[in-house]
N, C-alpha and C. Protein backbone atom coordinates (compact mmCIF):
# COMPACT_ATOMS: atom_id res chain seq x y z
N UNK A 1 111.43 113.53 96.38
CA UNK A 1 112.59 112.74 96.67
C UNK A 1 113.58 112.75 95.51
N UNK A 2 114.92 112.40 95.95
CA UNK A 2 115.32 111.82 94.67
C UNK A 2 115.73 110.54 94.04
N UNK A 3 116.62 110.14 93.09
CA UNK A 3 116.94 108.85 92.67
C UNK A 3 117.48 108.05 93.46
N UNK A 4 118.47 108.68 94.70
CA UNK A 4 119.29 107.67 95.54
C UNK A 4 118.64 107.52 96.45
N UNK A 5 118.49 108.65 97.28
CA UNK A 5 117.92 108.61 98.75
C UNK A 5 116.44 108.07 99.02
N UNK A 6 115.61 108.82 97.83
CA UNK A 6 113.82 109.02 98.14
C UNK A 6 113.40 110.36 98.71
N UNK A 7 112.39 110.23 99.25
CA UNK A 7 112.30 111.45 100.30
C UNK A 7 112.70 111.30 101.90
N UNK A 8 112.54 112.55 102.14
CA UNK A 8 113.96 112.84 103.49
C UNK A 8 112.53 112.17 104.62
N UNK A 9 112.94 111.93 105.70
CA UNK A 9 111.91 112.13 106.66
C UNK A 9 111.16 113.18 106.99
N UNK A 10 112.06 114.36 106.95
CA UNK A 10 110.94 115.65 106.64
C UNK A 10 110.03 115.86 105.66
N UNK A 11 110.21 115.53 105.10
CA UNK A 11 109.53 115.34 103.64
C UNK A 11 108.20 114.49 103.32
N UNK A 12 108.24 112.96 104.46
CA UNK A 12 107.42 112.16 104.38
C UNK A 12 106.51 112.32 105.82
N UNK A 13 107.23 113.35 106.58
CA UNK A 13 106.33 114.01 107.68
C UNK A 13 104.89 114.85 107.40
N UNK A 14 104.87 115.51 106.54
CA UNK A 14 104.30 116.44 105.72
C UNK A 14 103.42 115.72 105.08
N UNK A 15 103.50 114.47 104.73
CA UNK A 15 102.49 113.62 103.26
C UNK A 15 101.69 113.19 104.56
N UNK A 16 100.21 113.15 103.73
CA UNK A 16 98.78 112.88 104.19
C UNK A 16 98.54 111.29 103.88
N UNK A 17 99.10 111.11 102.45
CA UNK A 17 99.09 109.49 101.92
C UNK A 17 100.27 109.79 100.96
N UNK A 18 101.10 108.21 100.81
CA UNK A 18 102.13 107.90 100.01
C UNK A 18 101.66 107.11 99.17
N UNK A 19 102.06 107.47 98.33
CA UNK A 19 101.53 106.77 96.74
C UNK A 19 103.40 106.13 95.81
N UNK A 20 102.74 105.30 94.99
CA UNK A 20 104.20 105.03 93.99
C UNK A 20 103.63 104.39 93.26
N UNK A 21 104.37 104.49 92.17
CA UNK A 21 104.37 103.70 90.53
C UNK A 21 105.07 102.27 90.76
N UNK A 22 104.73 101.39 90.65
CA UNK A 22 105.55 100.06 90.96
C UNK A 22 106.38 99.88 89.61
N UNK A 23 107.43 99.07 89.81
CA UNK A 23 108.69 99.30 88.56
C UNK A 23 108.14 97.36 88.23
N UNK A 24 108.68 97.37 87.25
CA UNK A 24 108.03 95.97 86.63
C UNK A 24 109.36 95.35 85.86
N UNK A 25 110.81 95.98 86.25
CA UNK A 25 111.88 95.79 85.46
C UNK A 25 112.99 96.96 86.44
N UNK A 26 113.98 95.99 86.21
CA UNK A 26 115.19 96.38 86.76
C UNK A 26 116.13 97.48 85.76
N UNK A 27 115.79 97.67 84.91
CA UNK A 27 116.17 98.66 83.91
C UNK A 27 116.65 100.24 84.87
N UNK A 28 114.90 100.34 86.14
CA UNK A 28 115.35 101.81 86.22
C UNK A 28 115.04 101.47 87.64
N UNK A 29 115.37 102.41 88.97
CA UNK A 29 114.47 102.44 90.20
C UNK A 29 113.64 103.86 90.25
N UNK A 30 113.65 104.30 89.51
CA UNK A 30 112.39 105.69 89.70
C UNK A 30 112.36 106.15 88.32
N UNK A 31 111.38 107.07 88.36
CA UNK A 31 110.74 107.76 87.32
C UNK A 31 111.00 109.55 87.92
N UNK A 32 110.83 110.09 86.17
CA UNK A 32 110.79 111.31 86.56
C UNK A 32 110.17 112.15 86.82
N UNK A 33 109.69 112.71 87.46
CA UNK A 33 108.27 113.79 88.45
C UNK A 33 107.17 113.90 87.47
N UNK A 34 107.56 114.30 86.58
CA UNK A 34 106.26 114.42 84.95
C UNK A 34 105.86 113.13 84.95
N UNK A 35 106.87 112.12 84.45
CA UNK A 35 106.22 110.58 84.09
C UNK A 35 105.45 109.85 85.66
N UNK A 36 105.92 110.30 86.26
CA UNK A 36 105.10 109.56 87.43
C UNK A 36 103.89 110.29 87.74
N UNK A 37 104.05 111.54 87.85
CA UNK A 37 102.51 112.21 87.61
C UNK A 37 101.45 111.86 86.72
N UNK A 38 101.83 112.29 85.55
CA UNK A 38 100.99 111.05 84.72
C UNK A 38 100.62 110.40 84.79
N UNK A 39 100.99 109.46 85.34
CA UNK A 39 100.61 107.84 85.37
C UNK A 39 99.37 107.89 86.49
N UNK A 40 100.31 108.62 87.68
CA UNK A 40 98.71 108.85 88.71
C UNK A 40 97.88 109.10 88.45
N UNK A 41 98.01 110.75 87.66
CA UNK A 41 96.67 111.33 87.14
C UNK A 41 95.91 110.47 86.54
N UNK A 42 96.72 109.57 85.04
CA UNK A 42 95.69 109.02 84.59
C UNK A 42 94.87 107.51 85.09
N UNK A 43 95.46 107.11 86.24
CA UNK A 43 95.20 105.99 86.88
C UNK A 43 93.49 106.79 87.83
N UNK A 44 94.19 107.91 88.35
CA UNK A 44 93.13 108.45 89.16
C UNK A 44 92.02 108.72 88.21
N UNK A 45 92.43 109.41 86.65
CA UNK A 45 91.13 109.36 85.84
C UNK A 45 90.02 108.61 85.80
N UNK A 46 91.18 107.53 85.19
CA UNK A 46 90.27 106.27 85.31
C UNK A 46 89.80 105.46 86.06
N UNK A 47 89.98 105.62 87.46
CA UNK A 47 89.20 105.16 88.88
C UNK A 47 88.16 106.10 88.99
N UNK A 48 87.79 107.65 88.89
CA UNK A 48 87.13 108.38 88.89
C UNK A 48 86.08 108.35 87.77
N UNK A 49 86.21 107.35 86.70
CA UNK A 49 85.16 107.78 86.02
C UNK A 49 85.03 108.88 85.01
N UNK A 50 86.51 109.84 85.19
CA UNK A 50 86.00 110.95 84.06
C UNK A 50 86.23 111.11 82.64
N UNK A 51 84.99 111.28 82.12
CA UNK A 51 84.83 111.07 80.57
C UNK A 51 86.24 111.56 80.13
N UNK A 52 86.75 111.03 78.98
CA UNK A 52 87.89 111.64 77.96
C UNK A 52 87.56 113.00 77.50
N UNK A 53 88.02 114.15 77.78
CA UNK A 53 88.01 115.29 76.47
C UNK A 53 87.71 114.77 74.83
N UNK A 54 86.89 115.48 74.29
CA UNK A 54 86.32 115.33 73.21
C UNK A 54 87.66 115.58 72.12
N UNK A 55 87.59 114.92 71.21
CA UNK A 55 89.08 115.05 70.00
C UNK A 55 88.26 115.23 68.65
N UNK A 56 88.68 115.90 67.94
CA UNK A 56 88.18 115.73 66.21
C UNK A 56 89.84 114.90 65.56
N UNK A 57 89.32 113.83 65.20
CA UNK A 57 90.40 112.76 64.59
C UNK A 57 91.59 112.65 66.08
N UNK A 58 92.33 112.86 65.87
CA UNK A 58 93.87 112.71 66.57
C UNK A 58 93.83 113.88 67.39
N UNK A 59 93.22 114.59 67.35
CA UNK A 59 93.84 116.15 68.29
C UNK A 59 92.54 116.49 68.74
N UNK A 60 92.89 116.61 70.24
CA UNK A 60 91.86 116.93 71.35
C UNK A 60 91.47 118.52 71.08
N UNK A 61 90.50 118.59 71.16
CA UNK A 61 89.54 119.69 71.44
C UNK A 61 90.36 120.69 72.50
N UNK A 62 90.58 121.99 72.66
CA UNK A 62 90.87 122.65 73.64
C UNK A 62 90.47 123.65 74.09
N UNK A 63 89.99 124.65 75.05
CA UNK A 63 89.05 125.74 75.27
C UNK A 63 90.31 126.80 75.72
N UNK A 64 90.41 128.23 75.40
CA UNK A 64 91.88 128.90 75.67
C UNK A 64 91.25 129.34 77.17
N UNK A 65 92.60 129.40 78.20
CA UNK A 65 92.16 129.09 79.30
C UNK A 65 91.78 130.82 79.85
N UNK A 66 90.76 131.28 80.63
CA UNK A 66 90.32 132.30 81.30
C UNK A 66 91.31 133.16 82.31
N UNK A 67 91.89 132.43 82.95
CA UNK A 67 92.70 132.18 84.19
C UNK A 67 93.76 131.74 84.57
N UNK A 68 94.87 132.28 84.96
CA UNK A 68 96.31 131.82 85.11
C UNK A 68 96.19 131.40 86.34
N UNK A 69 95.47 131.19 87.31
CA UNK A 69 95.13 129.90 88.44
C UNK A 69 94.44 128.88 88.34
N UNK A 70 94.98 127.81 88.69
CA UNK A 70 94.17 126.64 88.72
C UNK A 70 93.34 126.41 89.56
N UNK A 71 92.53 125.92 89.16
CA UNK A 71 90.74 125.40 89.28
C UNK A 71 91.08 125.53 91.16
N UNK A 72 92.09 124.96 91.53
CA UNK A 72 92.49 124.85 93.10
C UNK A 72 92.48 126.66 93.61
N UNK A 73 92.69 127.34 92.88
CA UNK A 73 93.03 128.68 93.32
C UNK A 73 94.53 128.87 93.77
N UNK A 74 95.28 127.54 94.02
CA UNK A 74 96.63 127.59 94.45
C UNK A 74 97.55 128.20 93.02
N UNK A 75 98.20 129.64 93.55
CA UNK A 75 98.79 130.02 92.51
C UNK A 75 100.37 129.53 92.90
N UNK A 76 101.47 130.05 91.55
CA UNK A 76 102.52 129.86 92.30
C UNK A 76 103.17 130.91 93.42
N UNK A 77 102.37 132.10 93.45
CA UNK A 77 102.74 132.47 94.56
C UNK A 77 102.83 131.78 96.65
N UNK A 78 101.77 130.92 95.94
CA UNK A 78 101.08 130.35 97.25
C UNK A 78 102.01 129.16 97.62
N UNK A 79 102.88 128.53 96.59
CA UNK A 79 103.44 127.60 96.78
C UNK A 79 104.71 127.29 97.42
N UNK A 80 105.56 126.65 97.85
CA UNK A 80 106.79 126.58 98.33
C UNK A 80 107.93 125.57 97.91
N UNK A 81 109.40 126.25 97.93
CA UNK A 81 110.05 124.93 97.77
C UNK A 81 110.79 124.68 98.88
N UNK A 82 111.36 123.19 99.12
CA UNK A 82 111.89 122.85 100.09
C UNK A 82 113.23 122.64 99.90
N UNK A 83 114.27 122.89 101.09
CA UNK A 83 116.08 122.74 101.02
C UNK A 83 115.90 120.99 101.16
N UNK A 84 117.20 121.02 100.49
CA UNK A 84 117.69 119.47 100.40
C UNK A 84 117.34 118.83 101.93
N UNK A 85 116.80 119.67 103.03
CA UNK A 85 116.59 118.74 104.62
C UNK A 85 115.43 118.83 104.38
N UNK A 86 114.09 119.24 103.72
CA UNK A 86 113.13 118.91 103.38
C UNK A 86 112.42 120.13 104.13
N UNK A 87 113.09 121.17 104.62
CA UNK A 87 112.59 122.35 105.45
C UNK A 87 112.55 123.00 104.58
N UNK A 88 111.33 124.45 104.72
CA UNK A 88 110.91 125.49 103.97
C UNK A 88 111.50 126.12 103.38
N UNK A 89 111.81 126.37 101.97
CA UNK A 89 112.60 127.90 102.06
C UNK A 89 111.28 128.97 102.31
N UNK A 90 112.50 130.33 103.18
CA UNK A 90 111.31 131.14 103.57
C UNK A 90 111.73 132.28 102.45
N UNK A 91 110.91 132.92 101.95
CA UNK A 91 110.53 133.67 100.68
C UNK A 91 111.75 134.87 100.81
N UNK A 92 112.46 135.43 100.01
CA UNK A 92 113.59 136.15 99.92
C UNK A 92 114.67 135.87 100.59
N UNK A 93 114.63 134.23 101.16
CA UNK A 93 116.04 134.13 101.54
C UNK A 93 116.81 133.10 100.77
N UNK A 94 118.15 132.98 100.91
CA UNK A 94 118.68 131.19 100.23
C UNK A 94 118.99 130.59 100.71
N UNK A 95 118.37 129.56 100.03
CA UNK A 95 118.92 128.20 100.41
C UNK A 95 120.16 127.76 100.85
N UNK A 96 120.51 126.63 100.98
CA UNK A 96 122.30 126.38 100.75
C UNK A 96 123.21 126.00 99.68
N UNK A 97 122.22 126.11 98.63
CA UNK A 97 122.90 126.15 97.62
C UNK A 97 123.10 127.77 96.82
N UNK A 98 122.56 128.89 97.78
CA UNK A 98 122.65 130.20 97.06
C UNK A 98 121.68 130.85 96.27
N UNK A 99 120.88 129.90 95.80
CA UNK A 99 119.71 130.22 95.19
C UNK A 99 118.32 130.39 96.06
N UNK A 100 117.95 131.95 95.30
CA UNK A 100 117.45 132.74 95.87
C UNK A 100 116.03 131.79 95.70
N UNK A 101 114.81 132.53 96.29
CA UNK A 101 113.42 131.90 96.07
C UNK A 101 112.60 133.03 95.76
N UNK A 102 113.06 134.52 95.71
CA UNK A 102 112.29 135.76 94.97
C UNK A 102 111.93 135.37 93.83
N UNK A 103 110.29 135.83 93.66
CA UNK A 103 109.78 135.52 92.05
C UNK A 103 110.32 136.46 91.30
């Protein structure tokens, strides 16, 4: 979605479950896609139970990764973006704003 509208009805056709960050101050009405992810992820962490990554002092431990797909197997080839009506773009064509969707 974005800041004014939200998401389109096409958009909320498609969702399985709707989720949100509740605002606690009139300062802002949304967050930005990173910061609200976050917050899920780590909310979902911590409903799930999963241990913290191991840190030496201040800086987490890291393993260099094997694989340029995630654990899901969903690469970005597999993925899609949607036109401002919340419909597909289909792969080598554009949008209405001109921009192409070729990797």
């Amino acid at each position: 979605g974005n800041e004014g509208q939200g998401l389109t009805p096409p958009q909320l056709a498609v969702c399985d479950e709707f989720v949100y960050v509740p605002q606690h101050s009139p300062a802002t009405a949304s967050l930005n896609v990173n910061a609200a992810c976050a917050i899920v992820l780590h909310h979902f962490a911590t409903w799930a139970a999963f241990p913290e990554a191991p840190r030496e002092g201040a800086k987490f431990i890291t393993e260099i990764s094997t694989s340029h797909l995630p654990h899901s197997r969903v690469g970005l080839r597999q993925m899609r973006s949607l036109n401002p009506d919340g419909s597909v773009v289909q792969r080598g064509k554009q949008d209405e704003s001109g921009d192409s969707d070729d990797e």
